[in-house]
C-alpha atoms as a PDB file:
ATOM      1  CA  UNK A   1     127.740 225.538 173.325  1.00  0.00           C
ATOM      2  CA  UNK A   2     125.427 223.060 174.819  1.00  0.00           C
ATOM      3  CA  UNK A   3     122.148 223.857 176.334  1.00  0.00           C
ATOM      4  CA  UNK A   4     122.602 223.979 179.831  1.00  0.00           C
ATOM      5  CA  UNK A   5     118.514 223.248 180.216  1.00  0.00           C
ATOM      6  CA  UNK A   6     118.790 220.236 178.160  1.00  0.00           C
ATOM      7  CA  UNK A   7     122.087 219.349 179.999  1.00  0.00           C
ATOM      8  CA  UNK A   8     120.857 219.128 183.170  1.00  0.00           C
ATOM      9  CA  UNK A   9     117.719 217.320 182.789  1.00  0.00           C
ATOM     10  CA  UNK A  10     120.188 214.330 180.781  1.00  0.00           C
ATOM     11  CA  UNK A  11     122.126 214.904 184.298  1.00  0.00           C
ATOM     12  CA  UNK A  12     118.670 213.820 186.550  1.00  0.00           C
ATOM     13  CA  UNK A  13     118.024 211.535 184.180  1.00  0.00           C
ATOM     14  CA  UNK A  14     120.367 209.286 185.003  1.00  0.00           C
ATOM     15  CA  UNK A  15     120.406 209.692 189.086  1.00  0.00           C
ATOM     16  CA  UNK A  16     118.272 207.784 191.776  1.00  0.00           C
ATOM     17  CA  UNK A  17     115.752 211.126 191.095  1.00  0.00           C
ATOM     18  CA  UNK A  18     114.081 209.889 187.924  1.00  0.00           C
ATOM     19  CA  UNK A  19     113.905 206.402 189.674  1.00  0.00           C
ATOM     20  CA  UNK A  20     111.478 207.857 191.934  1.00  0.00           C
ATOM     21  CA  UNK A  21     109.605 210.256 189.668  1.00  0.00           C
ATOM     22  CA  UNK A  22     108.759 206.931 187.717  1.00  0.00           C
ATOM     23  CA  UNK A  23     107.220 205.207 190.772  1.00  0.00           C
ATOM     24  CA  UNK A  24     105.517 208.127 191.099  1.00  0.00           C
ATOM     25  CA  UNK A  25     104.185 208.986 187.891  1.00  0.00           C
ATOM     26  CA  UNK A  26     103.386 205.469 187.325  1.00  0.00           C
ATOM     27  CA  UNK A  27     100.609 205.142 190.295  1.00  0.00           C
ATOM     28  CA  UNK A  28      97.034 206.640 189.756  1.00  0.00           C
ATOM     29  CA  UNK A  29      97.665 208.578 192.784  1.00  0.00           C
ATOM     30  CA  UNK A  30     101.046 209.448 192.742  1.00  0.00           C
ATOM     31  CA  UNK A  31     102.654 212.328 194.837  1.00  0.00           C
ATOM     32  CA  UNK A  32     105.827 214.104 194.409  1.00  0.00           C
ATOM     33  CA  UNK A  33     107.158 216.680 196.618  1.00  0.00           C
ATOM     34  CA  UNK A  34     109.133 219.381 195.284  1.00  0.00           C
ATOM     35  CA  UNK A  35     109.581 223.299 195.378  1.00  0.00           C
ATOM     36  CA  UNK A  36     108.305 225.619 192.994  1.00  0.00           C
ATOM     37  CA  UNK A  37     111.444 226.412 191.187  1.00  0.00           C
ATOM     38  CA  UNK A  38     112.243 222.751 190.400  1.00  0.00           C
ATOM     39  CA  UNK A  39     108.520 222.240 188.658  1.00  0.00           C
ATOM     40  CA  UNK A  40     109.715 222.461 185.080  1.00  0.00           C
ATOM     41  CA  UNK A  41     112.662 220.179 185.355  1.00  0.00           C
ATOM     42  CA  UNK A  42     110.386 217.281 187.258  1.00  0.00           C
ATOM     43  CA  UNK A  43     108.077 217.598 184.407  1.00  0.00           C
ATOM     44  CA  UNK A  44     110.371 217.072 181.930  1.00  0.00           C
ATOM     45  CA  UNK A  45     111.597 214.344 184.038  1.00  0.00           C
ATOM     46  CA  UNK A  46     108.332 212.974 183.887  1.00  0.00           C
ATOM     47  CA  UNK A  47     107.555 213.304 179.919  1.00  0.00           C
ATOM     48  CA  UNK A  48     111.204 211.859 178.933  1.00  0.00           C
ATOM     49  CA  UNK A  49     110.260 208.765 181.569  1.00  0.00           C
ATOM     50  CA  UNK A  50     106.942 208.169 180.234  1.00  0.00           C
ATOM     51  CA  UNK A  51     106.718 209.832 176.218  1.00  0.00           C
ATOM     52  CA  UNK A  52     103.276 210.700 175.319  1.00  0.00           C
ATOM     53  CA  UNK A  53     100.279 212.976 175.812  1.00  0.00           C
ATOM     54  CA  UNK A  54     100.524 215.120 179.255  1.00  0.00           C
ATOM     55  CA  UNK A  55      98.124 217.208 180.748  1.00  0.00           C
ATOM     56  CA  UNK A  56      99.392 219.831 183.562  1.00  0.00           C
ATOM     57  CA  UNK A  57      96.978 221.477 185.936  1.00  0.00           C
ATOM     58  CA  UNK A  58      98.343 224.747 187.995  1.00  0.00           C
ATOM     59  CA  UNK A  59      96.150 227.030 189.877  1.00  0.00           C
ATOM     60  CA  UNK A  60      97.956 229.701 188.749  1.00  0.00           C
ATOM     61  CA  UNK A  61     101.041 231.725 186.400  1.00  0.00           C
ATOM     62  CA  UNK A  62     100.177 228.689 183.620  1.00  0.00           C
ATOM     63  CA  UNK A  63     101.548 230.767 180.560  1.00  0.00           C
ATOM     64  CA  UNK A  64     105.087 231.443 182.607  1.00  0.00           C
ATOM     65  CA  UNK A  65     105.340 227.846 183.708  1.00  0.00           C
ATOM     66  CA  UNK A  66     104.471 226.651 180.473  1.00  0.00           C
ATOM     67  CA  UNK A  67     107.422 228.750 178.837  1.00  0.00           C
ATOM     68  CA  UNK A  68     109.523 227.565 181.738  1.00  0.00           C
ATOM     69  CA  UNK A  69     109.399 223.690 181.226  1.00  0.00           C
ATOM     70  CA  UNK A  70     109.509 225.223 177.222  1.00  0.00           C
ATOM     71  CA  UNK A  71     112.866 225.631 178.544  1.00  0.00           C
ATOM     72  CA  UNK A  72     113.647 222.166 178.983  1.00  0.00           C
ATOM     73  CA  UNK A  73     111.655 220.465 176.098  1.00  0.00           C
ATOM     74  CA  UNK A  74     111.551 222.796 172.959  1.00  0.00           C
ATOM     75  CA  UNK A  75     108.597 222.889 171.144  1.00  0.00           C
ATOM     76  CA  UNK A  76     106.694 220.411 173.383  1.00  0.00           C
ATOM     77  CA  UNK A  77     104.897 222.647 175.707  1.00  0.00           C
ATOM     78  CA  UNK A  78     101.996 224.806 174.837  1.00  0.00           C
ATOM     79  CA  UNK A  79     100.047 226.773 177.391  1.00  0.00           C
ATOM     80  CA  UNK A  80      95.935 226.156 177.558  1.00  0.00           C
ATOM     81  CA  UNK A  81      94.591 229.557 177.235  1.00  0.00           C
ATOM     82  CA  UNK A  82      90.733 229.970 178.946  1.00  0.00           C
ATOM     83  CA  UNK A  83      88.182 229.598 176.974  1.00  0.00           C
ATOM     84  CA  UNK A  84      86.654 232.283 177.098  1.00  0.00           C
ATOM     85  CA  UNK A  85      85.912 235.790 179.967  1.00  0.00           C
ATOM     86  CA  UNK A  86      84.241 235.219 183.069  1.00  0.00           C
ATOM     87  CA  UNK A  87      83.459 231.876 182.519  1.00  0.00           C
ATOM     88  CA  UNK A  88      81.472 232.144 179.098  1.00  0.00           C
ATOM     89  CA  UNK A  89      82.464 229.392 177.752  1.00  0.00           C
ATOM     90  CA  UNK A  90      80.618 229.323 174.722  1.00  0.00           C
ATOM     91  CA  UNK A  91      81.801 232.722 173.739  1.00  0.00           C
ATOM     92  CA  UNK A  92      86.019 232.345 173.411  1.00  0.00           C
ATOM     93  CA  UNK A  93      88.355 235.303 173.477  1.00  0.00           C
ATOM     94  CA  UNK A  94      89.218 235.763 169.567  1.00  0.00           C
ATOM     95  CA  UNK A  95      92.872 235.817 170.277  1.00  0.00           C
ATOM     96  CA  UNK A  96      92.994 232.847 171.998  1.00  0.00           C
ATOM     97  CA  UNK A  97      90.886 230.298 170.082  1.00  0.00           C
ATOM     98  CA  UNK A  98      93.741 229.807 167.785  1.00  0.00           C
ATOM     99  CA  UNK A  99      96.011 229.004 170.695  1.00  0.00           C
ATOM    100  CA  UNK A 100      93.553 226.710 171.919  1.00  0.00           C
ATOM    101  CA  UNK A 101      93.442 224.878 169.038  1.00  0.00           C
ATOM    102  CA  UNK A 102      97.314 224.291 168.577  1.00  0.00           C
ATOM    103  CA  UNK A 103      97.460 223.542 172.047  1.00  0.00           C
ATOM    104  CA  UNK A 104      94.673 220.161 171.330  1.00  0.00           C
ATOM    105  CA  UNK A 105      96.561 219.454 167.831  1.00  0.00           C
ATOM    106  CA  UNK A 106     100.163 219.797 170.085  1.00  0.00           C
ATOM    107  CA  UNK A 107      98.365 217.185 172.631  1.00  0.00           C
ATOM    108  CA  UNK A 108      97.181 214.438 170.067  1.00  0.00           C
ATOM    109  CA  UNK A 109     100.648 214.513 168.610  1.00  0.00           C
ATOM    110  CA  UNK A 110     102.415 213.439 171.993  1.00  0.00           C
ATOM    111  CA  UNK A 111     103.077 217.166 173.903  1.00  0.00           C
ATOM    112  CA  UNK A 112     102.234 218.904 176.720  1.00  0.00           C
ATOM    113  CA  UNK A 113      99.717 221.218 177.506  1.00  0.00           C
ATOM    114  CA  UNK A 114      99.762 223.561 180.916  1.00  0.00           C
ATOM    115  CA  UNK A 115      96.416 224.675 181.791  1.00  0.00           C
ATOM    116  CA  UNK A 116      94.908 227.034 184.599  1.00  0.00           C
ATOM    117  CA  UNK A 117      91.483 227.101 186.416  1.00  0.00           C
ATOM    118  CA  UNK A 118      89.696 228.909 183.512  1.00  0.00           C
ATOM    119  CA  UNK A 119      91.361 226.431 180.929  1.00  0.00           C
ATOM    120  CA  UNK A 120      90.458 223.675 182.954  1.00  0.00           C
ATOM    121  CA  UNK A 121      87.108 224.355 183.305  1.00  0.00           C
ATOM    122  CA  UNK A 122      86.747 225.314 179.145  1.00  0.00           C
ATOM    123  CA  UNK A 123      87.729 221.660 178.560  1.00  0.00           C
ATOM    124  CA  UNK A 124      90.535 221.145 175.393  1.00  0.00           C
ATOM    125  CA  UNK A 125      89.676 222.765 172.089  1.00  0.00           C
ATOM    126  CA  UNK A 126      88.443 220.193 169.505  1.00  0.00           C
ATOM    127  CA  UNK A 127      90.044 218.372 166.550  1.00  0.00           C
ATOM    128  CA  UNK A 128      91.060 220.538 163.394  1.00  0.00           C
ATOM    129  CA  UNK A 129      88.513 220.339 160.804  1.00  0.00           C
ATOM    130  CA  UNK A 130      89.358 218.922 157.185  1.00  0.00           C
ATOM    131  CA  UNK A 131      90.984 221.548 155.266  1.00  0.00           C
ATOM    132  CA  UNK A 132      93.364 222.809 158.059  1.00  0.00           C
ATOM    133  CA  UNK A 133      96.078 223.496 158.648  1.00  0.00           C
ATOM    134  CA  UNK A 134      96.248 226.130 156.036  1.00  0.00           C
ATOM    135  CA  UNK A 135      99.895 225.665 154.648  1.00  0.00           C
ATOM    136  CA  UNK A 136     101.258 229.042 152.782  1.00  0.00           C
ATOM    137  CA  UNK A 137     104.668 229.077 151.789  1.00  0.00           C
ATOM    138  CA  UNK A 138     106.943 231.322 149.600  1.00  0.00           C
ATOM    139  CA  UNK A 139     107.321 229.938 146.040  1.00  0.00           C
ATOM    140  CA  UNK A 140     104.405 227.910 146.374  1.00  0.00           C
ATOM    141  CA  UNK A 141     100.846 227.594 144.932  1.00  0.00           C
ATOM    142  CA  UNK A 142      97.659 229.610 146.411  1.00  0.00           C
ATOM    143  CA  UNK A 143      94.016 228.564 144.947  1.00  0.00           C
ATOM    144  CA  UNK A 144      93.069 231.881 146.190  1.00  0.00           C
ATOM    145  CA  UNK A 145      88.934 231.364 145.882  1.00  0.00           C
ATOM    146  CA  UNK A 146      89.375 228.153 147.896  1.00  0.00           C
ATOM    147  CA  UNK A 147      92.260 229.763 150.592  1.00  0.00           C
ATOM    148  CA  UNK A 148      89.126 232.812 151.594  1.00  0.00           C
ATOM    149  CA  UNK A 149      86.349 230.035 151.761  1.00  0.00           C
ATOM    150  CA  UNK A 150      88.407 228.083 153.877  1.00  0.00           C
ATOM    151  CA  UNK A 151      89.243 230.823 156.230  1.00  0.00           C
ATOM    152  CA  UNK A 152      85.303 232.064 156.219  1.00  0.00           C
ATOM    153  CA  UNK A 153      84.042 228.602 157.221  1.00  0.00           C
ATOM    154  CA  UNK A 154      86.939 228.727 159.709  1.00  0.00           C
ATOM    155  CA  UNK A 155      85.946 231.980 161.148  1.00  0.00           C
ATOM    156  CA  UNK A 156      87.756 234.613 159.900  1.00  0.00           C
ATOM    157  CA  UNK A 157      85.692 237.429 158.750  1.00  0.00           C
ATOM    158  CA  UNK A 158      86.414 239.497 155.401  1.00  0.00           C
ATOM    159  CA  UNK A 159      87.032 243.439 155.816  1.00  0.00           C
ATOM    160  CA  UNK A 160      87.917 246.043 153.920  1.00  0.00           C
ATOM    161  CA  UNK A 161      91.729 246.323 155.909  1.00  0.00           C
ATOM    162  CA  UNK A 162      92.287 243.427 158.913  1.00  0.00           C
ATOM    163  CA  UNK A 163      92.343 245.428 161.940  1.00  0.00           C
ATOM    164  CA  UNK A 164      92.324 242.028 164.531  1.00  0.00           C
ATOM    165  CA  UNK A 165      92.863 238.381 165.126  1.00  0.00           C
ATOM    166  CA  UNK A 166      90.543 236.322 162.600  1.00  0.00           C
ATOM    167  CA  UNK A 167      90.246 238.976 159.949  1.00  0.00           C
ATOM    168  CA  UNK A 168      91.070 239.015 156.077  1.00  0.00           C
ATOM    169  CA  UNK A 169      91.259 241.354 153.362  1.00  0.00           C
ATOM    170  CA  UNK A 170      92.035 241.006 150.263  1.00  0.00           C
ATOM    171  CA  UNK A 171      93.116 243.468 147.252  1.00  0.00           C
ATOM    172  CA  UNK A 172      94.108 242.909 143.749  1.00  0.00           C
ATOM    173  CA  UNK A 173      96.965 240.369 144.386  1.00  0.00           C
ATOM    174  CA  UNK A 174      97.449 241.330 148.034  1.00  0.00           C
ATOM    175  CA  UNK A 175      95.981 239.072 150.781  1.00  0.00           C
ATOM    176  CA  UNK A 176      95.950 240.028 154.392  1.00  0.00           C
ATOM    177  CA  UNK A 177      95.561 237.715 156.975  1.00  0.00           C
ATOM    178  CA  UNK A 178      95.379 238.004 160.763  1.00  0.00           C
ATOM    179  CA  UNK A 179      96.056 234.638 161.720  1.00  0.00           C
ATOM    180  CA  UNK A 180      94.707 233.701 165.135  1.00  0.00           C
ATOM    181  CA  UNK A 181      98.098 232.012 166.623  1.00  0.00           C
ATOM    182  CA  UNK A 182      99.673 235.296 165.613  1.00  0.00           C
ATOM    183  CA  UNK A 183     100.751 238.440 167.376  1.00  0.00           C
ATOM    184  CA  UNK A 184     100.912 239.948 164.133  1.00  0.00           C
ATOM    185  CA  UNK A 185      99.099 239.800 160.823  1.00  0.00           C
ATOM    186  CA  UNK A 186     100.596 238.547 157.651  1.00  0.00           C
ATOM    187  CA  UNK A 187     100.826 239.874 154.118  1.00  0.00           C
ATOM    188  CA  UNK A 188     100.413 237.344 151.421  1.00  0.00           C
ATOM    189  CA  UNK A 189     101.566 238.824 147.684  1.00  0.00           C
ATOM    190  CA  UNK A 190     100.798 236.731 144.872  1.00  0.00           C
ATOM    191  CA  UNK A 191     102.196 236.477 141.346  1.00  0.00           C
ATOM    192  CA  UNK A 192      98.988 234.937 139.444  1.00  0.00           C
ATOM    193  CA  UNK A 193      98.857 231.853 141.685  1.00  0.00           C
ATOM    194  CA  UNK A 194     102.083 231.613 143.102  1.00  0.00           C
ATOM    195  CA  UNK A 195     102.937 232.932 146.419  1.00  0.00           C
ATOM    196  CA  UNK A 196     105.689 235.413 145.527  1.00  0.00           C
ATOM    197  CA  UNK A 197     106.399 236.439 149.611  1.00  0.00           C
ATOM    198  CA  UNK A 198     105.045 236.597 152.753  1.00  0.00           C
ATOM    199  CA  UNK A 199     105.520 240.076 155.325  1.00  0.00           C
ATOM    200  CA  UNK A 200     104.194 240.749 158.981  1.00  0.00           C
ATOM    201  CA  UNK A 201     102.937 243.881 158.683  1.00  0.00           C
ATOM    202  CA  UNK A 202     101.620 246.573 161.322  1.00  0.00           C
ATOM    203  CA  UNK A 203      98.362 246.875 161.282  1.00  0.00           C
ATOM    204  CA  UNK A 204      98.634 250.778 162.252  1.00  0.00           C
ATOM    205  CA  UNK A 205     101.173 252.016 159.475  1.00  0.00           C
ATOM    206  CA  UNK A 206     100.053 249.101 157.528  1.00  0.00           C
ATOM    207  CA  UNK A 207     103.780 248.517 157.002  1.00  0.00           C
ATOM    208  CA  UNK A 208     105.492 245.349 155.890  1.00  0.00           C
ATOM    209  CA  UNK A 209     108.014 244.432 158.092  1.00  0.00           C
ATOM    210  CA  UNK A 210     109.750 240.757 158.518  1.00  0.00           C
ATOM    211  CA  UNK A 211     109.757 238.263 156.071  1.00  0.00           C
ATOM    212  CA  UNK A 212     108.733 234.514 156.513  1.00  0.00           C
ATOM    213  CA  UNK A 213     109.060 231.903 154.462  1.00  0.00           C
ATOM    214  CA  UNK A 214     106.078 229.787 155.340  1.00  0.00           C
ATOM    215  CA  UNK A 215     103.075 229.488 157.539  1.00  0.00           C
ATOM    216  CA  UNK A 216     100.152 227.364 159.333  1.00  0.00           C
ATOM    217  CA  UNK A 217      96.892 228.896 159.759  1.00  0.00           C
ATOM    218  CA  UNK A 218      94.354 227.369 161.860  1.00  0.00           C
ATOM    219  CA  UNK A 219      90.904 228.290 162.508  1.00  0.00           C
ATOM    220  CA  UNK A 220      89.656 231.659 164.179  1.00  0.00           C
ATOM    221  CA  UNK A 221      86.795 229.222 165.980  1.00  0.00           C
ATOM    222  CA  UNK A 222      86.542 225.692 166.947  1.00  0.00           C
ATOM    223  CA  UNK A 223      84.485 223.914 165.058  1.00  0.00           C
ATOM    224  CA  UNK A 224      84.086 220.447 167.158  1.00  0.00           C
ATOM    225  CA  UNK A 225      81.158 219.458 167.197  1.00  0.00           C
ATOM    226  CA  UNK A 226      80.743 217.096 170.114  1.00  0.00           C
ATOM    227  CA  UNK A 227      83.181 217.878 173.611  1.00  0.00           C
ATOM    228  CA  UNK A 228      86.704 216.565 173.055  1.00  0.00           C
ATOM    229  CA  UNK A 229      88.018 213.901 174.757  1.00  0.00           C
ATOM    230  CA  UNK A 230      91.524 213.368 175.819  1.00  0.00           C
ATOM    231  CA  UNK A 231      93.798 211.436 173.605  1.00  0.00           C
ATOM    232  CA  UNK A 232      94.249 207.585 174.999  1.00  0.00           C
ATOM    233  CA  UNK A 233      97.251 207.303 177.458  1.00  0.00           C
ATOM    234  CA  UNK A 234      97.491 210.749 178.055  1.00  0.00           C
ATOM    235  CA  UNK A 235      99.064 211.701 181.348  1.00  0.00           C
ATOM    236  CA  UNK A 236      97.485 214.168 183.887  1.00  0.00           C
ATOM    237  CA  UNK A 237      99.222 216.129 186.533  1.00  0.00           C
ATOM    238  CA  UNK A 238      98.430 218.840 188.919  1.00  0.00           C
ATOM    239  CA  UNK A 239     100.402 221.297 190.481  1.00  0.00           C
ATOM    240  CA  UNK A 240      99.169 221.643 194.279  1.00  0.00           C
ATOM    241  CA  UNK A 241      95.265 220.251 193.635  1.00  0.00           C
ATOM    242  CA  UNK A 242      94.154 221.017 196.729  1.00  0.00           C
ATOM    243  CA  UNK A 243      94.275 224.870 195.960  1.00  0.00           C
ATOM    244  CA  UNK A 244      93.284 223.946 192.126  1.00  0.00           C
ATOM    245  CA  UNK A 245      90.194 222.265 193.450  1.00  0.00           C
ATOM    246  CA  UNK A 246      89.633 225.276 195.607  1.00  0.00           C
ATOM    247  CA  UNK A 247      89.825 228.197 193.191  1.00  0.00           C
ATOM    248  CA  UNK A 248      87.947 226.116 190.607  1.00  0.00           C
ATOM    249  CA  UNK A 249      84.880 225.966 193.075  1.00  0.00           C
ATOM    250  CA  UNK A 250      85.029 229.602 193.673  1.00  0.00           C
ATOM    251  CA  UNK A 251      85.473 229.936 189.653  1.00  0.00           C
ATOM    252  CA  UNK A 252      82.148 228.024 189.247  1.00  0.00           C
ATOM    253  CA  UNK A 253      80.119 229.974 191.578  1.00  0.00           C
ATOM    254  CA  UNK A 254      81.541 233.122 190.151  1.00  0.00           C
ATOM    255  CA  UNK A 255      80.401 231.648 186.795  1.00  0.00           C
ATOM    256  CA  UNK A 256      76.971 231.460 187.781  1.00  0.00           C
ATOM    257  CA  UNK A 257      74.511 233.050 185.711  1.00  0.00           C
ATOM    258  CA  UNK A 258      72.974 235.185 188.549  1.00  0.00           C
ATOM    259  CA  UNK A 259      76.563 235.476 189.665  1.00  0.00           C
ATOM    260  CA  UNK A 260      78.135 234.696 193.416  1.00  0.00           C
ATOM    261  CA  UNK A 261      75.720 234.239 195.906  1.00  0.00           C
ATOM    262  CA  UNK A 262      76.251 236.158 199.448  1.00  0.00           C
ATOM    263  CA  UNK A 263      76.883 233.677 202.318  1.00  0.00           C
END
């Protein structure tokens, strides 16, 4: 049966609609008027009219609307988590550094990215370092020395038994990993040096549950050293700015290091 998501937005495609939307998206200042529940087909409108990088500012509900247009353009859209709570900025949420990061490496390679105030305000996450992604597949090699260094200069941190995001344990030919894109951690067993299979696992019962056959790990910080910029030709749209330019001021004075000030 054919996807009715991708179905339709072929359908607007090819009606006066998109004719307009590329007018639109095409000016520096551009405006398009549309209700709410018609957002995530215009933007895929907009990203099969003009292919590349694309930025989308909303002032709010970014991680629904990004698996909304999802909808419409699998594996393109990837939601901007913040940076980090109450605007520290230099301190990320563990579980969401990883998400940050595929978000940027999603961006570079052409996709889209959804972002809310606190995302906005973080800035994108930075380039992935040499080394990364770390590829482990079933049936495939593991130099096992050079897999933990890699994951301790990327920020994972060794314990005894991984109990949260960007933690690693290993024992005898066991390797536990809690990757930091992951709502789950992985179990890697090896055979000497070759992967011999790969589990999820709960990290209560310590129980191996669904197998995988392969995986990317990326970093449990990001390591840029310098503020990322956004790729060349990349695409930026907001979702009412008037209220994102709004809540982003009172984000920034509720940010403030001796906190809101009273009128």
């Amino acid at each position: 049966m054919e996807d009715i998501a991708g179905l339709l937005l072929r359908r607007i495609l090819a009606t006066s609609l998109a004719e307009e939307v590329s007018e639109q998206s095409d000016k520096p200042d551009g405006k398009i008027n549309a209700a709410e529940p018609l957002i995530p087909v215009l933007v895929g409108t907009i990203h099969r009219l003009r292919p590349g990088p694309m930025v989308l500012a909303v002032p709010t509900e970014a991680a629904a609307l990004s698996a909304d247009i999802g909808c419409f353009l699998p594996g393109e859209v990837f939601h901007l988590p913040a940076a980090g709570p109450a605007g520290d900025l230099f301190r990320p949420y563990e579980e969401t550094v990883g998400r940050r990061l595929e978000a940027s490496r999603a961006l570079r390679a052409g996709g889209i990215v959804v972002a809310g105030i606190e995302a906005l305000m973080g800035g994108m996450a930075g380039d992935l370092p040499r080394g990364w992604p770390l590829v482990i597949e079933v049936g495939g090699g593991l130099d096992l020395e050079g897999a933990m260094g890699l994951l301790t200069e990327g920020g994972y941190e060794r314990e005894y038994a991984v109990e949260g995001w960007g933690r690693f344990a290993l024992r005898g030919g066991i390797l536990d990993i809690f990757p930091s894109t992951s709502e789950r951690p992985i179990r890697v067993e090896l055979e000497g040096d070759t992967v011999a299979s790969l589990r999820e696992f709960n990290v209560v019962t310590q129980r191996s549950s669904e197998s995988i056959g392969r995986i990317e790990l990326l970093p449990a910080t990001d390591l840029a050293r310098s503020e990322p910029a956004l790729p060349d030709g990349t695409c930026v749209a907001a979702v009412n700015p008037g209220l994102i330019e709004a809540r982003a001021a009172g984000f920034r004075e509720d940010a403030r290091p001796d906190g809101p000030h009273e009128p």
